[in-house]
PDB file of N, CA and C in Angstrom:
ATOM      1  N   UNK A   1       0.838  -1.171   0.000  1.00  0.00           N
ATOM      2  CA  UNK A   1       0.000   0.000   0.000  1.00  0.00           C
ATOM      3  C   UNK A   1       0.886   1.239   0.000  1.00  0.00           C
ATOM      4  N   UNK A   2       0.514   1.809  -0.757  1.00  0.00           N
ATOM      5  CA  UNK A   2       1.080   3.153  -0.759  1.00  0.00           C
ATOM      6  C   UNK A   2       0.478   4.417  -0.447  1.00  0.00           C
ATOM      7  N   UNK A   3       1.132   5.215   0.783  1.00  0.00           N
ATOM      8  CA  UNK A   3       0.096   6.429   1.112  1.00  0.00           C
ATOM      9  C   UNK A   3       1.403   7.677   0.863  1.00  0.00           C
ATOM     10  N   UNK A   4       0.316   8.591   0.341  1.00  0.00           N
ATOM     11  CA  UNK A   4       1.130   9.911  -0.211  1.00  0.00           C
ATOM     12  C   UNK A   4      -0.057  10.987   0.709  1.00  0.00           C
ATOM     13  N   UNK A   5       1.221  11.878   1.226  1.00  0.00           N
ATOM     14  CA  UNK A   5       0.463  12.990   1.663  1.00  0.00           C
ATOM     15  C   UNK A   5       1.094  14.369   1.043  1.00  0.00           C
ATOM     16  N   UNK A   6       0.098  15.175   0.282  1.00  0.00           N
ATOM     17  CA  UNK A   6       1.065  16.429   0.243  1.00  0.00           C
ATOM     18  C   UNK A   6       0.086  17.635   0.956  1.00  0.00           C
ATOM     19  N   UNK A   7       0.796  18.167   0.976  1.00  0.00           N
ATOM     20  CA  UNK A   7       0.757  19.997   2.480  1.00  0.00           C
ATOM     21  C   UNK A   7       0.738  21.530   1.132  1.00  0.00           C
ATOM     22  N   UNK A   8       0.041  21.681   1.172  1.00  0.00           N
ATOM     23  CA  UNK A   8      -0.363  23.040   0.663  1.00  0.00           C
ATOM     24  C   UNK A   8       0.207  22.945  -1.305  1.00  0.00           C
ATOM     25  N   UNK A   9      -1.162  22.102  -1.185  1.00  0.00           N
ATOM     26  CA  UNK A   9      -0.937  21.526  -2.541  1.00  0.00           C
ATOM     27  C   UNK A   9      -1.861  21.903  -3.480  1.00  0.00           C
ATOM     28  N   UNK A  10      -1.073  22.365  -4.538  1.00  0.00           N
ATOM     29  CA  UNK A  10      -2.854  22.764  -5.097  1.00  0.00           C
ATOM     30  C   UNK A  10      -2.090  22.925  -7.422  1.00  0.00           C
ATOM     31  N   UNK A  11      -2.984  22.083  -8.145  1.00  0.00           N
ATOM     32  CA  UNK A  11      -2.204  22.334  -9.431  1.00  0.00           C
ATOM     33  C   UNK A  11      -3.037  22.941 -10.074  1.00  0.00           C
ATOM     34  N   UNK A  12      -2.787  23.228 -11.463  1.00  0.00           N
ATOM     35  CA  UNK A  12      -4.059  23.526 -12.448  1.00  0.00           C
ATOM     36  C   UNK A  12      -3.385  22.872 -13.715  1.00  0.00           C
ATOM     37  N   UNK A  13      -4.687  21.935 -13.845  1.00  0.00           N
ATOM     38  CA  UNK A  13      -4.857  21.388 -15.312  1.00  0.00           C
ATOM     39  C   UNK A  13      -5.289  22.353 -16.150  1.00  0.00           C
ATOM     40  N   UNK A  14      -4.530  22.618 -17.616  1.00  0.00           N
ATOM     41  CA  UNK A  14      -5.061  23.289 -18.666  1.00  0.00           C
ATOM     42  C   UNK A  14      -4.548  22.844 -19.860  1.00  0.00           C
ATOM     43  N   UNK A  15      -5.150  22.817 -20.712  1.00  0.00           N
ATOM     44  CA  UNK A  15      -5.253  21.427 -22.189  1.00  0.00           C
ATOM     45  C   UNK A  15      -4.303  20.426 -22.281  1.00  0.00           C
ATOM     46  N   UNK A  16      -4.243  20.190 -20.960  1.00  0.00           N
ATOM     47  CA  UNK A  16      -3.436  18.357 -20.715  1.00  0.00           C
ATOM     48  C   UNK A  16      -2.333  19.166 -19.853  1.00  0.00           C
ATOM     49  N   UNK A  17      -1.506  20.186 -19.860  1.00  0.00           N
ATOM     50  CA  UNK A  17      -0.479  20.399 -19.191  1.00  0.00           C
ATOM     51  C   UNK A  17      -1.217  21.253 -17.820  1.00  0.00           C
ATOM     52  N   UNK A  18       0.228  20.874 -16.881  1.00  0.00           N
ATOM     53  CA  UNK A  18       0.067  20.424 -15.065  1.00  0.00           C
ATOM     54  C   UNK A  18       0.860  21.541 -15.119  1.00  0.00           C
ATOM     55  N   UNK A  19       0.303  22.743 -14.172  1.00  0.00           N
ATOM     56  CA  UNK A  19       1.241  23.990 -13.604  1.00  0.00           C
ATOM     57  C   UNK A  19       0.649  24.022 -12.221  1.00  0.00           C
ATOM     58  N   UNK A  20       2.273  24.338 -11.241  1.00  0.00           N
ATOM     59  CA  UNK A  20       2.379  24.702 -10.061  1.00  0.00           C
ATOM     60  C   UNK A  20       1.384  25.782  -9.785  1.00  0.00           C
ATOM     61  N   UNK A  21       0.325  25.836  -8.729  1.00  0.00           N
ATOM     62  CA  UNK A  21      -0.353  27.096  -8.246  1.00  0.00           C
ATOM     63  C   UNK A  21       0.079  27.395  -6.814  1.00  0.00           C
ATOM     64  N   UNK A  22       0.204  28.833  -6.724  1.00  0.00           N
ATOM     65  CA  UNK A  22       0.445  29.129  -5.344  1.00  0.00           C
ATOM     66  C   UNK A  22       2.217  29.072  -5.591  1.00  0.00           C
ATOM     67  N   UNK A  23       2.188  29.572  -4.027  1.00  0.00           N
ATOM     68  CA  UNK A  23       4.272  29.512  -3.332  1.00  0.00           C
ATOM     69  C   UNK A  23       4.805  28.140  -3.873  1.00  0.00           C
ATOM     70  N   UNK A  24       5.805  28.179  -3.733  1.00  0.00           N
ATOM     71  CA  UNK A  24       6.705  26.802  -3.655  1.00  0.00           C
ATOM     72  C   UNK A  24       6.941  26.213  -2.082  1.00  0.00           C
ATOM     73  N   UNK A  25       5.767  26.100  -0.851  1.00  0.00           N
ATOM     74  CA  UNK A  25       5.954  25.340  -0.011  1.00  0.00           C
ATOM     75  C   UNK A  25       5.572  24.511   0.211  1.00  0.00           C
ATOM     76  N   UNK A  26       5.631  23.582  -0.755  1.00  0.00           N
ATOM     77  CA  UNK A  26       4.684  22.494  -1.192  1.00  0.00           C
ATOM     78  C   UNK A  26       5.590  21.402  -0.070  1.00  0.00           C
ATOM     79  N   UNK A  27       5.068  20.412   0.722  1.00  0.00           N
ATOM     80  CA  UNK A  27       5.727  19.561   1.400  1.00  0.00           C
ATOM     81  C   UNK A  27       4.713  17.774   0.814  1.00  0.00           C
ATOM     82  N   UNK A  28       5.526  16.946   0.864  1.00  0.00           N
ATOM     83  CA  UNK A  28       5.167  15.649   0.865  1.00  0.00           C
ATOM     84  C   UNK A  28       5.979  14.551   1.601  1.00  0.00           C
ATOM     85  N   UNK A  29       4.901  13.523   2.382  1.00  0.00           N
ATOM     86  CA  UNK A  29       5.683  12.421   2.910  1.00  0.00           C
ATOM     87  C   UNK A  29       5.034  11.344   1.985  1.00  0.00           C
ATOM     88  N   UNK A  30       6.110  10.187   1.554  1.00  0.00           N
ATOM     89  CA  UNK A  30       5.532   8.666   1.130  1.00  0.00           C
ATOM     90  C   UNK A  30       5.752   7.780   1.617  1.00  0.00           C
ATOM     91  N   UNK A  31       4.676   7.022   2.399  1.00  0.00           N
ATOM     92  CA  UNK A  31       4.925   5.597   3.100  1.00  0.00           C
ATOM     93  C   UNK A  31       4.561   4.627   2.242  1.00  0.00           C
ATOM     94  N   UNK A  32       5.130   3.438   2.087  1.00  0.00           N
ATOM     95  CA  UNK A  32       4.954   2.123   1.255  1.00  0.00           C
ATOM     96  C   UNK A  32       4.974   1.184   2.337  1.00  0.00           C
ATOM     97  N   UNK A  33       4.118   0.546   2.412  1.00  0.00           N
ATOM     98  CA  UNK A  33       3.938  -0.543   3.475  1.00  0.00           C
ATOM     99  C   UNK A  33       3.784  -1.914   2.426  1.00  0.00           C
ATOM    100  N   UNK A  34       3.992  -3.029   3.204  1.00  0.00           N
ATOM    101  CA  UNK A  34       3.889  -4.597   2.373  1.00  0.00           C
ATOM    102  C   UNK A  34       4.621  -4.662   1.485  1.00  0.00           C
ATOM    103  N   UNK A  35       6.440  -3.891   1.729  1.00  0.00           N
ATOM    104  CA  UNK A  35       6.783  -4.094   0.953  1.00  0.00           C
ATOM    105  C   UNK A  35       7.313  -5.610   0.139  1.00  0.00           C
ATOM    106  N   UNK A  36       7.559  -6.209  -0.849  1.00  0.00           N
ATOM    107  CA  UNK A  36       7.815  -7.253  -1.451  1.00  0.00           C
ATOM    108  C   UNK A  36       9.120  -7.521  -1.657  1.00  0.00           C
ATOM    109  N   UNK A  37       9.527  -6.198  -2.667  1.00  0.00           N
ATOM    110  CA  UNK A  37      11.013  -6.277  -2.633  1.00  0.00           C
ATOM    111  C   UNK A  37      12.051  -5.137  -2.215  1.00  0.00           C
ATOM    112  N   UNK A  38      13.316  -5.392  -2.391  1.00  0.00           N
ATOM    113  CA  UNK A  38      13.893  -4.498  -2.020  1.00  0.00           C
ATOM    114  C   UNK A  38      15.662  -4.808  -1.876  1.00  0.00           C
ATOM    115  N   UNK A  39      16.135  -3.531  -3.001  1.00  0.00           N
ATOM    116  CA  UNK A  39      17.127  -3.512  -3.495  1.00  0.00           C
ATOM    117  C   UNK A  39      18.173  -2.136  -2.929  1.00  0.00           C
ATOM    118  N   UNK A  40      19.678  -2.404  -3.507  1.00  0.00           N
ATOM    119  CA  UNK A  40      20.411  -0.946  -3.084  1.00  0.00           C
ATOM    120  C   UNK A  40      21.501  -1.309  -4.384  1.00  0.00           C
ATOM    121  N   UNK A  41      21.748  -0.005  -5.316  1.00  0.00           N
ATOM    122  CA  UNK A  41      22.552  -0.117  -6.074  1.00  0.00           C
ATOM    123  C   UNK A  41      23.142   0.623  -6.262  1.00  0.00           C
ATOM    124  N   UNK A  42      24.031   0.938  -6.908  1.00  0.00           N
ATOM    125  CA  UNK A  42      24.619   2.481  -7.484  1.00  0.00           C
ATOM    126  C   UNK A  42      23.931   3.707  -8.038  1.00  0.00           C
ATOM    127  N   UNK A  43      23.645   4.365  -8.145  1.00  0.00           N
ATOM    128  CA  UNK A  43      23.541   5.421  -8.727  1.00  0.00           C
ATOM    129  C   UNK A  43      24.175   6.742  -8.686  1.00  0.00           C
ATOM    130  N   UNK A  44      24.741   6.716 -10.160  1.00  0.00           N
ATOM    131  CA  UNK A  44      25.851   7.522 -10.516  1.00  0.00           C
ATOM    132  C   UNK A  44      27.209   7.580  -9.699  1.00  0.00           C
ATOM    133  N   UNK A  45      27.935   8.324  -9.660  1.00  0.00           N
ATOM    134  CA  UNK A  45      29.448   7.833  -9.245  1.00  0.00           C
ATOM    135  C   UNK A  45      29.437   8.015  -7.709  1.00  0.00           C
ATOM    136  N   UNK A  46      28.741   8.667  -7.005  1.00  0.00           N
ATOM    137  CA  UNK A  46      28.345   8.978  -5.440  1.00  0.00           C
ATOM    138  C   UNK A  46      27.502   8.313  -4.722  1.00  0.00           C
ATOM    139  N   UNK A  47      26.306   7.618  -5.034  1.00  0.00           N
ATOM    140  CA  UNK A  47      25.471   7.554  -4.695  1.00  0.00           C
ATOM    141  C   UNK A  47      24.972   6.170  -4.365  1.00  0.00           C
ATOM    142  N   UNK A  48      24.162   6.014  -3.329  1.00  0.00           N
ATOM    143  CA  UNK A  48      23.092   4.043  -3.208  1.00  0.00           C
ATOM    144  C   UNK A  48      22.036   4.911  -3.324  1.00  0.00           C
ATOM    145  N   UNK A  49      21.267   3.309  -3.983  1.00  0.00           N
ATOM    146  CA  UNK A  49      19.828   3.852  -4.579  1.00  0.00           C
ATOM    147  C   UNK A  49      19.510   3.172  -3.860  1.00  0.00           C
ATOM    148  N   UNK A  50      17.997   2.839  -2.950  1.00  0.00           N
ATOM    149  CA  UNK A  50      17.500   1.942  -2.709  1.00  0.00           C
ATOM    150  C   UNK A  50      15.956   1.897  -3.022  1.00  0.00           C
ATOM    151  N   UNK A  51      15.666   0.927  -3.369  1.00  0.00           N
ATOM    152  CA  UNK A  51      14.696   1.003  -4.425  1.00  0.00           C
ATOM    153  C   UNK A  51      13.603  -0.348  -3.998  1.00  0.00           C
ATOM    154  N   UNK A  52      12.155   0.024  -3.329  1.00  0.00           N
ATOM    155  CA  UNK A  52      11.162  -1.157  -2.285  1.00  0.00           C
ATOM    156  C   UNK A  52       9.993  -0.402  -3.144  1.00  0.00           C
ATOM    157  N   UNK A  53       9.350  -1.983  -3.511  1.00  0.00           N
ATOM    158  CA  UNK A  53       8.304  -2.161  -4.662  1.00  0.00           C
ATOM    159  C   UNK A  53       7.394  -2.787  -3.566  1.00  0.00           C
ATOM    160  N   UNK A  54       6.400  -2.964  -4.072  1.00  0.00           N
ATOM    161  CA  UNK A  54       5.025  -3.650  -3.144  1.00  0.00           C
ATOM    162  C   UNK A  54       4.639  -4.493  -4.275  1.00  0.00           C
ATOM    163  N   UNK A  55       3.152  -5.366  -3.903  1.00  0.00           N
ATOM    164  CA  UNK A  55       2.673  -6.461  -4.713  1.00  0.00           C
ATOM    165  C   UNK A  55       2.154  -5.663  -5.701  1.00  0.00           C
ATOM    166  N   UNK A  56       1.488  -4.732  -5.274  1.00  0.00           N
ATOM    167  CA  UNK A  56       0.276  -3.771  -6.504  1.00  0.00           C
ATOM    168  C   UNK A  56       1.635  -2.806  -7.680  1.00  0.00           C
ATOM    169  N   UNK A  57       3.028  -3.316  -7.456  1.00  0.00           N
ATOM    170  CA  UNK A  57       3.811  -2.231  -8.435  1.00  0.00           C
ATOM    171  C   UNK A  57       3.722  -0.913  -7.840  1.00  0.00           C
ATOM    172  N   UNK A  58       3.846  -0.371  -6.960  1.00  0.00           N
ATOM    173  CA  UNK A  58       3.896   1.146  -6.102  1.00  0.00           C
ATOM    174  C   UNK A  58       5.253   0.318  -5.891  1.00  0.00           C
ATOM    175  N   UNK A  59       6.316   2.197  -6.006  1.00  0.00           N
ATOM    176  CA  UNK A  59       7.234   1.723  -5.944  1.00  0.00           C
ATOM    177  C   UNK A  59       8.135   3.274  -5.223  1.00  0.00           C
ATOM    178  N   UNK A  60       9.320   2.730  -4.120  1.00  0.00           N
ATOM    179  CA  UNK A  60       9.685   4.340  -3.814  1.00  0.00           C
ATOM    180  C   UNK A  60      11.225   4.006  -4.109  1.00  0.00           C
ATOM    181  N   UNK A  61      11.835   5.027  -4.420  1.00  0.00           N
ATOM    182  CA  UNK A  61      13.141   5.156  -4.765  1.00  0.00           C
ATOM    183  C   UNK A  61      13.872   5.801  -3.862  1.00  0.00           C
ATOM    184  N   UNK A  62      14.782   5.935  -2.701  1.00  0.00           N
ATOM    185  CA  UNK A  62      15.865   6.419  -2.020  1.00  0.00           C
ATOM    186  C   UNK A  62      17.248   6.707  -2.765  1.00  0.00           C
ATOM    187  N   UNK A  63      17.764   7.961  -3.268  1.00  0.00           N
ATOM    188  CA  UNK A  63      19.221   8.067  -3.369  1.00  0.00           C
ATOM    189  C   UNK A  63      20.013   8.623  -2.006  1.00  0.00           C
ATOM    190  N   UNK A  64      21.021   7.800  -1.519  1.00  0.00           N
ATOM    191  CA  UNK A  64      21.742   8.362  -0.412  1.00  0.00           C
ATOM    192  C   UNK A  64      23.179   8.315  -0.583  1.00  0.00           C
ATOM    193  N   UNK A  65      23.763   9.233   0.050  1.00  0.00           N
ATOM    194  CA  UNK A  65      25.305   9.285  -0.083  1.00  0.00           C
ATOM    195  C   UNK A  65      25.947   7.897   0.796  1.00  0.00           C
ATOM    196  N   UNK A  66      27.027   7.074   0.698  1.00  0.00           N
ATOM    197  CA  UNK A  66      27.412   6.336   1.497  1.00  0.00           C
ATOM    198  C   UNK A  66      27.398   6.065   3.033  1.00  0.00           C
ATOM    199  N   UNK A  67      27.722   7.832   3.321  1.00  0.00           N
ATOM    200  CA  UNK A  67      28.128   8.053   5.184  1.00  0.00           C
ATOM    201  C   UNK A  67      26.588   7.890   5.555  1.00  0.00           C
ATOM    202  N   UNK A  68      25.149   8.165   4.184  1.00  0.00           N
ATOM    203  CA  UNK A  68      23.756   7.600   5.094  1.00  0.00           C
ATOM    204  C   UNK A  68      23.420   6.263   5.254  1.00  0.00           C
ATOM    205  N   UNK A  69      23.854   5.560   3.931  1.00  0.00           N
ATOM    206  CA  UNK A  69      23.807   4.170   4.013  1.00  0.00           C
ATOM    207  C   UNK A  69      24.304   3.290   5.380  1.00  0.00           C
ATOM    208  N   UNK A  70      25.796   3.859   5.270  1.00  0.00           N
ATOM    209  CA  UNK A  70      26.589   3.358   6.417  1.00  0.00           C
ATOM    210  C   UNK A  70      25.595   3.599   8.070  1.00  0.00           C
ATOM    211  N   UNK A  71      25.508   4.589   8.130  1.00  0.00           N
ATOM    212  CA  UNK A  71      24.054   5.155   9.674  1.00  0.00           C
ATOM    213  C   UNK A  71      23.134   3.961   9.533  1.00  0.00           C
ATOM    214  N   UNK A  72      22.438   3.435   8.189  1.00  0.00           N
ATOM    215  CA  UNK A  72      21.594   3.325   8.427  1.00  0.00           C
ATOM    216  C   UNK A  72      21.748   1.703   8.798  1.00  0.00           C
ATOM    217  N   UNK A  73      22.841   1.386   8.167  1.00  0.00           N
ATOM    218  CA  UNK A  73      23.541  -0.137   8.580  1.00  0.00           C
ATOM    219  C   UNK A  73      23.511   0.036   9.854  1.00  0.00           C
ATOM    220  N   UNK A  74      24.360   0.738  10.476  1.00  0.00           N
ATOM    221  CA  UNK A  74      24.731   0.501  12.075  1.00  0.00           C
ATOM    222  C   UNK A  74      23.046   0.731  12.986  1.00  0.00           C
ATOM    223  N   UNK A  75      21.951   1.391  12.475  1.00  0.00           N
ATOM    224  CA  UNK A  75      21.053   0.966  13.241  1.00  0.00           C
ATOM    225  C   UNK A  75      20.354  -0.222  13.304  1.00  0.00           C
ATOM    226  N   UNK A  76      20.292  -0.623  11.967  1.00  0.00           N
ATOM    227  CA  UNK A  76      19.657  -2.275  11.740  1.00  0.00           C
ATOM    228  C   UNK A  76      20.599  -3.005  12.540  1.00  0.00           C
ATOM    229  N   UNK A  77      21.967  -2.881  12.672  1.00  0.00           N
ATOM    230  CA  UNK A  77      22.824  -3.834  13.755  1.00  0.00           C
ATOM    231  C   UNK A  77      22.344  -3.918  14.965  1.00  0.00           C
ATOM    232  N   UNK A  78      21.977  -2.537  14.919  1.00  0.00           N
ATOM    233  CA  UNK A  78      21.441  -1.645  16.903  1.00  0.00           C
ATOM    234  C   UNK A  78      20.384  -2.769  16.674  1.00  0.00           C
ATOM    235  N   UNK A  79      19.672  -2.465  16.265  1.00  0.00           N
ATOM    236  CA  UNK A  79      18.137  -2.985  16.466  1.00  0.00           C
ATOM    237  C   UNK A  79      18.195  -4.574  16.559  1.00  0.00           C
ATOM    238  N   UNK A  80      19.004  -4.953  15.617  1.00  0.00           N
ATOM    239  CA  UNK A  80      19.162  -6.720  15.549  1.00  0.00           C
ATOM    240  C   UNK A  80      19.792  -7.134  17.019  1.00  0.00           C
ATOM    241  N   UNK A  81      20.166  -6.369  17.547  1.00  0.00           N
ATOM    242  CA  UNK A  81      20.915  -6.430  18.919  1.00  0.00           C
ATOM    243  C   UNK A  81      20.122  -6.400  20.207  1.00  0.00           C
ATOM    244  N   UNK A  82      18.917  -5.412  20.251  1.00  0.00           N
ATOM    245  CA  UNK A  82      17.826  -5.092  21.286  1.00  0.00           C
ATOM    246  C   UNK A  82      17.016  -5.156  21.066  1.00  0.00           C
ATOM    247  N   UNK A  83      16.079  -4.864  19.505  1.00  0.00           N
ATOM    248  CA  UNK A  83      14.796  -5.205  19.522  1.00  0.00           C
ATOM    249  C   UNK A  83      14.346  -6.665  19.115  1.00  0.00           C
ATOM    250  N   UNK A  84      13.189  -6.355  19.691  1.00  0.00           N
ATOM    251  CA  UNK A  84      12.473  -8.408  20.246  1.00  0.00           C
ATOM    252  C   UNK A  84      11.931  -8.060  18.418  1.00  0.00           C
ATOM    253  N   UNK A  85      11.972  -7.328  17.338  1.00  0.00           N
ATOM    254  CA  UNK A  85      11.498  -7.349  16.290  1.00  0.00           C
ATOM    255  C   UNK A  85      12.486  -8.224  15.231  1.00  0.00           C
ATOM    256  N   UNK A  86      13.752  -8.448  15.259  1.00  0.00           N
ATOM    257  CA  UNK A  86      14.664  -9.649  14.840  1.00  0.00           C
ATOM    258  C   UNK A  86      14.188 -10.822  15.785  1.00  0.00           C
ATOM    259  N   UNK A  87      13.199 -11.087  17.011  1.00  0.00           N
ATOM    260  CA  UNK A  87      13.593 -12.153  17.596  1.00  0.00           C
ATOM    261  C   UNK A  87      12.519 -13.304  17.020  1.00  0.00           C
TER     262      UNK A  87
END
């Protein structure tokens, strides 16, 4: 399942083309739940992609620099260590 929220959002359709209305403080969060799969690859010469699809094809893409990847390793260690959610 995929839930999208956006915050002071607002477009205008006019003969097929999509224009921004209003400021640029447009905010959005995306949660993907049930996910199925889930990958991490390169992208471009800096970068991990990580990339979690669901059954229905909703799909979210993460680019992160290494030093986030690396954080985000050492908490899954944390967690595999104390939470009863690895047990």
């Amino acid at each position: 399942m995929l839930a999208l929220t956006l915050e002071e959002f607002m477009l205008e359709l006019n003969d097929g083309a999509i224009k921004n209305v209003g400021p640029n403080n447009k905010e959005a969060t995306v949660k993907l739940f049930d996910v199925d799969t889930a990958e991490a690859r390169e992208f471009g010469d800096k970068r991990i992609k990580l990339v979690f699809e669901d059954e229905d094809d909703n799909e979210v893409q993460v680019s992160l620099f290494p030093e986030d990847v690396r954080q985000i390793a050492e908490d899954i260690e944390a967690l595999e260590e104390d939470s009863p959610v690895f047990d």
